[in-house]
Protein backbone atom coordinates (compact mmCIF):
# COMPACT_ATOMS: atom_id res chain seq x y z
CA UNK A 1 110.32 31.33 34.24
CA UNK A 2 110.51 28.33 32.01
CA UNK A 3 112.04 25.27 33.93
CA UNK A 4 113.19 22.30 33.17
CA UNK A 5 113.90 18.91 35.28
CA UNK A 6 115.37 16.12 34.30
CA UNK A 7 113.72 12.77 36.87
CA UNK A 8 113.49 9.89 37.39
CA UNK A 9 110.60 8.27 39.50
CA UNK A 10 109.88 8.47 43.28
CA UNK A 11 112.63 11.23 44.00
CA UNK A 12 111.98 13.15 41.23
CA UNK A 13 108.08 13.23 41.35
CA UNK A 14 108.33 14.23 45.18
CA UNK A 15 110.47 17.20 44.19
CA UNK A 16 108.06 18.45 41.35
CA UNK A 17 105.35 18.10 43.77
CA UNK A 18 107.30 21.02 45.96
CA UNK A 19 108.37 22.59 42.67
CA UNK A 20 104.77 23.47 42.10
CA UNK A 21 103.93 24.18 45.64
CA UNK A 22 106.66 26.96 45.75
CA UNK A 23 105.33 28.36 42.41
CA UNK A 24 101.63 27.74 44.09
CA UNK A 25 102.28 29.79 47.34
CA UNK A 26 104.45 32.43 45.31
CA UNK A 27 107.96 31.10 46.86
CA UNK A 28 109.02 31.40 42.94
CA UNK A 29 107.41 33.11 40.30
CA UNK A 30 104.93 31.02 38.13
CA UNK A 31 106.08 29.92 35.01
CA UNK A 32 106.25 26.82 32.65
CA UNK A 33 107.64 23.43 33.68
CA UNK A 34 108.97 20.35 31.35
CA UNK A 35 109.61 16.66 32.58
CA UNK A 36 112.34 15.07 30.79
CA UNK A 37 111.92 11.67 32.07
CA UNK A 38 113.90 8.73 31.99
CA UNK A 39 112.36 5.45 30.16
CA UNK A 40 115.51 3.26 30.44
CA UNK A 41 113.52 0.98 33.58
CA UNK A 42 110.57 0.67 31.54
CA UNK A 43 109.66 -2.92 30.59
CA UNK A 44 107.37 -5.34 28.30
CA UNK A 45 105.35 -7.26 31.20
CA UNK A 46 102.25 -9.68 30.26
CA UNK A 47 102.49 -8.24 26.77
CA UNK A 48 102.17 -4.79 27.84
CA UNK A 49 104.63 -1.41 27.83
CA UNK A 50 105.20 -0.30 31.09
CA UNK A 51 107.02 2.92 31.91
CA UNK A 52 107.15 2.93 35.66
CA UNK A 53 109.28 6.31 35.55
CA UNK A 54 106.43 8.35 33.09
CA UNK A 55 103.92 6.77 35.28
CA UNK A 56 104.89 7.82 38.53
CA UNK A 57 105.37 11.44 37.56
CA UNK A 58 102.11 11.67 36.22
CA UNK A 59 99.86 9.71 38.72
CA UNK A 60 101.98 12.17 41.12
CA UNK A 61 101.21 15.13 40.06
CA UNK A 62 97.75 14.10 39.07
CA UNK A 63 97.31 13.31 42.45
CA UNK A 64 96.36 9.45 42.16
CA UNK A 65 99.64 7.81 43.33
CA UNK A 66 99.93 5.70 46.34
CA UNK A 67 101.16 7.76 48.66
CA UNK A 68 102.52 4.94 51.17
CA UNK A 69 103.76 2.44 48.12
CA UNK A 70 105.06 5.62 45.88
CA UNK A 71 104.60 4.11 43.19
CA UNK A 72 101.21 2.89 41.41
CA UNK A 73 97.64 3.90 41.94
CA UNK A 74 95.80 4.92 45.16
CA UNK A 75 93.16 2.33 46.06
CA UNK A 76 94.82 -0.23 44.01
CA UNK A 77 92.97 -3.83 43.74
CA UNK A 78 95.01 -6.69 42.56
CA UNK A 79 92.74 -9.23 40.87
CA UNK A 80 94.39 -9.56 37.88
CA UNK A 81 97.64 -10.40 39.31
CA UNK A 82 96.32 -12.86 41.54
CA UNK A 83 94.57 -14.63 38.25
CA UNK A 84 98.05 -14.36 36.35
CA UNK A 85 99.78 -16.31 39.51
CA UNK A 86 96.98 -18.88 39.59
CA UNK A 87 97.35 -19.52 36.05
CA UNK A 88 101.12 -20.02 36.98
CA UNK A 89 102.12 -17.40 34.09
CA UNK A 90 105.43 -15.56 34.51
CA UNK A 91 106.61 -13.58 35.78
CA UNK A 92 104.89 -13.47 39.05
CA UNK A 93 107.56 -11.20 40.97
CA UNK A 94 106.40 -8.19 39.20
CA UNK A 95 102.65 -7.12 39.80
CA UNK A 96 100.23 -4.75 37.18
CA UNK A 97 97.38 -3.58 40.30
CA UNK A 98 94.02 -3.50 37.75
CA UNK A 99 93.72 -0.14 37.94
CA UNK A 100 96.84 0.57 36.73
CA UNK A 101 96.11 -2.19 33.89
CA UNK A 102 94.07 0.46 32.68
CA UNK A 103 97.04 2.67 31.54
CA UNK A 104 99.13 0.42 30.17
CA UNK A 105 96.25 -1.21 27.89
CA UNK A 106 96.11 2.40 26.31
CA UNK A 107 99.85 2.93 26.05
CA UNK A 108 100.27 -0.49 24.47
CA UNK A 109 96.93 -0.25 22.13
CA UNK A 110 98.39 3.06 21.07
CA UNK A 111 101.60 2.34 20.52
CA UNK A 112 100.46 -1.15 18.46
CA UNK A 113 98.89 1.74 16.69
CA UNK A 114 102.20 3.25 15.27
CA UNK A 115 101.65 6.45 17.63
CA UNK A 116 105.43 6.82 19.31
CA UNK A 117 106.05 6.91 22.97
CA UNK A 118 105.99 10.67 23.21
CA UNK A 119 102.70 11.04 21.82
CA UNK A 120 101.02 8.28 23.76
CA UNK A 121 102.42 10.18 26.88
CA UNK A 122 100.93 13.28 25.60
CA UNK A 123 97.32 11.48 24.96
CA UNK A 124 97.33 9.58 28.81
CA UNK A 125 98.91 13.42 30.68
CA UNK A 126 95.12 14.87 29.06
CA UNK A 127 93.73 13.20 31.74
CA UNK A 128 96.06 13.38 34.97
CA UNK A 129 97.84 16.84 33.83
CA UNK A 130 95.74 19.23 32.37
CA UNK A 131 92.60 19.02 35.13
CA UNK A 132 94.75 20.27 37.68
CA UNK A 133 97.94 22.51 36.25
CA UNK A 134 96.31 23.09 32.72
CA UNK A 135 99.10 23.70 30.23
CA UNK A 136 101.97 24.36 33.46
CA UNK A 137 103.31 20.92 33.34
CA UNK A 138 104.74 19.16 30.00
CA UNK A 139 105.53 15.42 30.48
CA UNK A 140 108.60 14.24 27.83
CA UNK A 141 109.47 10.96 27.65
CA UNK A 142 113.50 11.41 27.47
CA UNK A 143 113.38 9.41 23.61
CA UNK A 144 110.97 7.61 21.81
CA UNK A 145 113.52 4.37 21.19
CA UNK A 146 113.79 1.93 23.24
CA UNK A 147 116.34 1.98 25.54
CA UNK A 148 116.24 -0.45 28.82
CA UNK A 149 118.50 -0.77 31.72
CA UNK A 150 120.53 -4.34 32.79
CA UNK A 151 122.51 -5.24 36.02
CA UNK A 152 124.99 -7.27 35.76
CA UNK A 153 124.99 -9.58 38.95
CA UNK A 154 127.05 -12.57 39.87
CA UNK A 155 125.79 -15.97 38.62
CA UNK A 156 128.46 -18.78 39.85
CA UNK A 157 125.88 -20.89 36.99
CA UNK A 158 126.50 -18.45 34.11
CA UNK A 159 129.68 -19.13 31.78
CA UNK A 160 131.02 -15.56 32.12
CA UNK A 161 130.27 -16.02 36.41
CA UNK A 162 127.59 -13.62 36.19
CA UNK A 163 124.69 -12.66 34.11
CA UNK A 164 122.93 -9.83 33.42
CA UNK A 165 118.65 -9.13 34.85
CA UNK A 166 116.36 -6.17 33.64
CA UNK A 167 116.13 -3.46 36.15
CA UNK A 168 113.13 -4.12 37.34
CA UNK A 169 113.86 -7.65 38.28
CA UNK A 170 117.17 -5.97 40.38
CA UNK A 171 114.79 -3.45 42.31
CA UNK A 172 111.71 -5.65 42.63
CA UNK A 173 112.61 -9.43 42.75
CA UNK A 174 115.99 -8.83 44.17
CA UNK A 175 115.38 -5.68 46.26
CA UNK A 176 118.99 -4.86 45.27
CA UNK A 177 120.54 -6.82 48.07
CA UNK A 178 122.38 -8.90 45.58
CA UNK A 179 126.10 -6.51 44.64
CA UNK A 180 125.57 -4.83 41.24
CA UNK A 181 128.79 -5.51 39.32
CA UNK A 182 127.99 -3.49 36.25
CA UNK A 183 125.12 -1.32 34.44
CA UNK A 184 124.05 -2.23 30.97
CA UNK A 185 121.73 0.25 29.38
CA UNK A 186 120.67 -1.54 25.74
CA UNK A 187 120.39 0.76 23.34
CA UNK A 188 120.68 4.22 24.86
CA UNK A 189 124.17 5.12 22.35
CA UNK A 190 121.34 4.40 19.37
CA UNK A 191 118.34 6.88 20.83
CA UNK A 192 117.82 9.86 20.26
CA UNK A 193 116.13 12.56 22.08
CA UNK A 194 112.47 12.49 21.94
CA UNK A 195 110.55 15.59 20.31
CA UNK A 196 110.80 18.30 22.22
CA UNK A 197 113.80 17.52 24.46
CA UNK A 198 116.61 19.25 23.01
CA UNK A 199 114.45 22.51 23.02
CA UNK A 200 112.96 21.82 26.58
CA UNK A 201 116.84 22.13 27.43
CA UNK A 202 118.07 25.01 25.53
CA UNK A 203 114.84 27.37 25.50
CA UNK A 204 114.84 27.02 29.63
CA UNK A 205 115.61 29.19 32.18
CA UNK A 206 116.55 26.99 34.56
CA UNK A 207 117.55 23.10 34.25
CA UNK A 208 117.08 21.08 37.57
CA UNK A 209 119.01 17.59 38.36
CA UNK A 210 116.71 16.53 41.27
CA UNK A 211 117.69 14.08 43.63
CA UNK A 212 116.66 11.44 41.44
CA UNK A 213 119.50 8.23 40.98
CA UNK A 214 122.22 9.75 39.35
CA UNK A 215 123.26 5.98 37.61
CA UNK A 216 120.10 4.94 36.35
CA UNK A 217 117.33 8.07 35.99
CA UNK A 218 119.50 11.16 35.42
CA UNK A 219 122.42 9.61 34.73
CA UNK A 220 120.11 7.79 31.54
CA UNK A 221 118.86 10.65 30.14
CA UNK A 222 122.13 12.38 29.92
CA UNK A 223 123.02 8.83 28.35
CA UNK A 224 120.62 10.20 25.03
CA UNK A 225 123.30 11.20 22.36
CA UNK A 226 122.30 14.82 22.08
CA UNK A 227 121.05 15.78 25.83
CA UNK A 228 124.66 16.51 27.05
CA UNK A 229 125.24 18.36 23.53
CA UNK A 230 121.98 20.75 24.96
CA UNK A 231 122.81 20.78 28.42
CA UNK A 232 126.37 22.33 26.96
CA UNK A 233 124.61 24.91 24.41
CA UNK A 234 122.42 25.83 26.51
CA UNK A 235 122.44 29.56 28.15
CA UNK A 236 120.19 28.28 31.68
CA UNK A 237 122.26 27.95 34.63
CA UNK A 238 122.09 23.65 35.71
CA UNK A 239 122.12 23.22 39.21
CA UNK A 240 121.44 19.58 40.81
CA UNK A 241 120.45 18.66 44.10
CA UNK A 242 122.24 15.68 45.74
CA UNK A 243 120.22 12.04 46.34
CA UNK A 244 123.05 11.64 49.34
CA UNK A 245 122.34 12.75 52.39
CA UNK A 246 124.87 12.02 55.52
CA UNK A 247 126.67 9.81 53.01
CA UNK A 248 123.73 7.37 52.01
CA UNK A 249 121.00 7.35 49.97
CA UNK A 250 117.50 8.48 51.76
CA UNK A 251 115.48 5.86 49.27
CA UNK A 252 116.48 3.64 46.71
CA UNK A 253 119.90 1.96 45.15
CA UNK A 254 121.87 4.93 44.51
CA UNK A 255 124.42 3.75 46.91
CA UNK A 256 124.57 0.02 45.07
CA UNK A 257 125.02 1.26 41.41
CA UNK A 258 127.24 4.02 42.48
CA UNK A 259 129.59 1.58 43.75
CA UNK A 260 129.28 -0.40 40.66
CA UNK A 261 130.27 2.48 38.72
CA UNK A 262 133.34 3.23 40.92
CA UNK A 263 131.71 6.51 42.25
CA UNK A 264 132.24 7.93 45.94
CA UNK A 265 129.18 7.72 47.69
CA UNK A 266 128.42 10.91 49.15
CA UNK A 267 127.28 14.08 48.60
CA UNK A 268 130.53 15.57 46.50
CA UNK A 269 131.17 12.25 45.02
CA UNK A 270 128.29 12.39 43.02
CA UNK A 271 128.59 16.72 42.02
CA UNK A 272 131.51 15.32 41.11
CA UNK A 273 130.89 12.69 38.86
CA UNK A 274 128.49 14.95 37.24
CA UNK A 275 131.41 17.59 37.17
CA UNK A 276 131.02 21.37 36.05
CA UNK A 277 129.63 22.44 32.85
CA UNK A 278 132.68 24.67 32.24
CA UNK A 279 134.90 21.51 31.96
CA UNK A 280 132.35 19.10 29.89
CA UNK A 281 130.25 18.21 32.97
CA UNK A 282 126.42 19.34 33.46
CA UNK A 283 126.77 21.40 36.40
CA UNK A 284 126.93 24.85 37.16
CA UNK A 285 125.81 24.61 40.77
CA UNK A 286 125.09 21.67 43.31
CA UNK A 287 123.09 21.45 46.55
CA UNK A 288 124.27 19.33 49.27
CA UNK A 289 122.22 18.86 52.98
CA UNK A 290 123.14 20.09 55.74
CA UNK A 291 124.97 17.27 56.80
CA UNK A 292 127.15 17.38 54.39
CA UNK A 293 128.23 20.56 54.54
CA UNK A 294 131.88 19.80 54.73
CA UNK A 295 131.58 18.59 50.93
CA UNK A 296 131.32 22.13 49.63
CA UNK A 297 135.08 23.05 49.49
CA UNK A 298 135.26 20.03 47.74
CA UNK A 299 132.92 20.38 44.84
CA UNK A 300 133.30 24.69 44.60
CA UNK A 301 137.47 23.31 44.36
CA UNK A 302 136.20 21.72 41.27
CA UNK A 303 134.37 24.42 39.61
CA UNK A 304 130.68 24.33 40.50
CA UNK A 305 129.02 26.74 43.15
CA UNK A 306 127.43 24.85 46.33
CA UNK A 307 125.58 25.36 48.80
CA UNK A 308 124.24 23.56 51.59
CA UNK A 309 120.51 23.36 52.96
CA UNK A 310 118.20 20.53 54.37
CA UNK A 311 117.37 18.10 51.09
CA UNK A 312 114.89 15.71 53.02
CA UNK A 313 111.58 15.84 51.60
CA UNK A 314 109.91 15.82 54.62
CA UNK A 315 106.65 17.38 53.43
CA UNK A 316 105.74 20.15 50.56
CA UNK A 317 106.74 23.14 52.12
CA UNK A 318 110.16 21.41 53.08
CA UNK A 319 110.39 20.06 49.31
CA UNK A 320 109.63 23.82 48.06
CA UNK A 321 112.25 25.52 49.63
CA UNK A 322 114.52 22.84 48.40
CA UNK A 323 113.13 24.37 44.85
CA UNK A 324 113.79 27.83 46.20
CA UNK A 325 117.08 27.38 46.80
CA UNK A 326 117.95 26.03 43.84
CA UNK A 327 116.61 28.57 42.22
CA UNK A 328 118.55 31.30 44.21
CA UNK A 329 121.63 29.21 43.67
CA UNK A 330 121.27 30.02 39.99
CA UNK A 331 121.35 33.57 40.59
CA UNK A 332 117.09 33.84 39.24
């Protein structure tokens, strides 16, 4: 069975994690898995490329991310950063740990190089990939253009009475605890898909929306003129997995950018904004937790077959039969 998932970071690289164990303990048949990832919250930092989204999928599944932070390397030293701050260069509010320097040197050497994103991703996945799932795991970064993600945020300074911050800065300077008025992604009408993409989609079995954010992961990549166009041709069923549980968000902004967006938060707020494939949408089926079970009238009402089970991804056994019944909602 050749699958393919469409993530972001943290969520996504926890649910490939039980993806694997449930093909691993022969919950679902072994087969071929692709990574569509989003790039949109990567970011120039120090004078290096940074794709926080590509990295955390990888060091993931390579098993060297921190497992408490989840995100950046496991037995992370910070040296470097604490130089930087001493030196009083900017910004300080976003920190490179020196061992995952190491990474982006490479990227950035490589891509100074005139090798494009997707190959550099290709070169760095030799090393966390291939020693432990051989040629089972393909890592895609979602286009090789650059595409990067703004928030628009009130500024009672700014002209306009707000002003616009990178991503990053929103998540890891503000903590998103400043209202997100808007989301900006530069560039993403201009991409395209990056090699391999298109076909990832339409030669699958199976395409997977995991609970990743729906506004800024997912909801990027099916920004890249031409995913949507796949996602359409394809002849895979799509089924997602809601990032709401009991009408929040278990980790992350979902909740803030949804809002900012004008999109019910909850569990058939967000199937919905997705909608069906049969109408334009992406969807053919949606999982909702437990706890929202009363959403399923709701989203079936609009076309898409739902089902709900327990989404927390407690541990890897929990996170597999997630996988499983995704699978089985498909009709595989």
């Amino acid at each position: 069975m050749q699958i393919t998932v469409l993530s972001g970071g943290m969520g996504g690289a926890k649910f490939l994690q039980g993806l694997l164990h449930a093909q691993h303990t022969g919950l679902l048949p072994d087969g071929e898995i692709t990574v569509v990832a989003n790039t949109a919250d990567d970011i120039w930092i120090h004078g290096l490329k940074v794709c926080p989204d590509l990295d955390t999928v990888m060091y993931t599944l390579g098993d060297g991310i921190d497992l408490e932070r989840g995100w950046g390397r496991r037995e992370e030293t910070w040296s470097a950063k604490d130089e930087l701050a001493a030196y009083g260069v900017e910004p300080t509010w976003f920190g490179l740990g020196d061992r995952d320097i190491a990474t982006h040197l490479v990227r950035t050497q490589m891509l100074d190089a005139g090798f494009p994103l997707s190959q550099v991703t290709q070169a760095l996945c030799q090393r966390w990939l291939s020693p432990i799932f051989g040629n089972g795991v393909r890592l895609l970064p979602m286009t090789d253009d650059r595409v990067e993600t703004h928030i628009a945020i009130a500024d009672a300074e700014a002209p306009s009475g707000r002003r616009a911050v990178h991503f990053q800065e929103y998540w890891v300077r503000l903590r998103a605890e400043v209202p997100a008025e808007a989301v900006v992604v530069v560039g993403l009408e201009e991409s395209k898909p990056g090699p391999g993409v298109v076909e990832a989609i339409t030669e699958a079995d199976l395409v997977l929306l995991p609970p990743s954010n729906p506004v800024v992961s997912v909801g990027t990549i099916l920004g890249v003129p031409g995913v949507r166009k796949a996602i359409s041709a394809t002849p895979a069923p799509v089924v997602g997995l809601s990032p709401i549980v009991g009408g929040s968000h278990v980790r992350g902004m979902a909740e803030q950018l949804l809002t900012s967006i004008g999109v019910e938060v909850s569990a058939a707020g967000v199937g919905l904004h997705y909608g069906p494939r049969s109408t334009g949408g992406v969807l053919d089926g949606w999982l909702v937790d437990s706890l929202d079970a009363d959403d399923v009238a709701r989203v079936e009402a609009a076309g898409v077959s739902c089902r709900a089970v327990p989404l927390m991804m407690t541990d890897h056994d929990a996170t597999a039969a997630m996988a499983a019944a995704a699978v089985e909602l498909a009709g595989l």
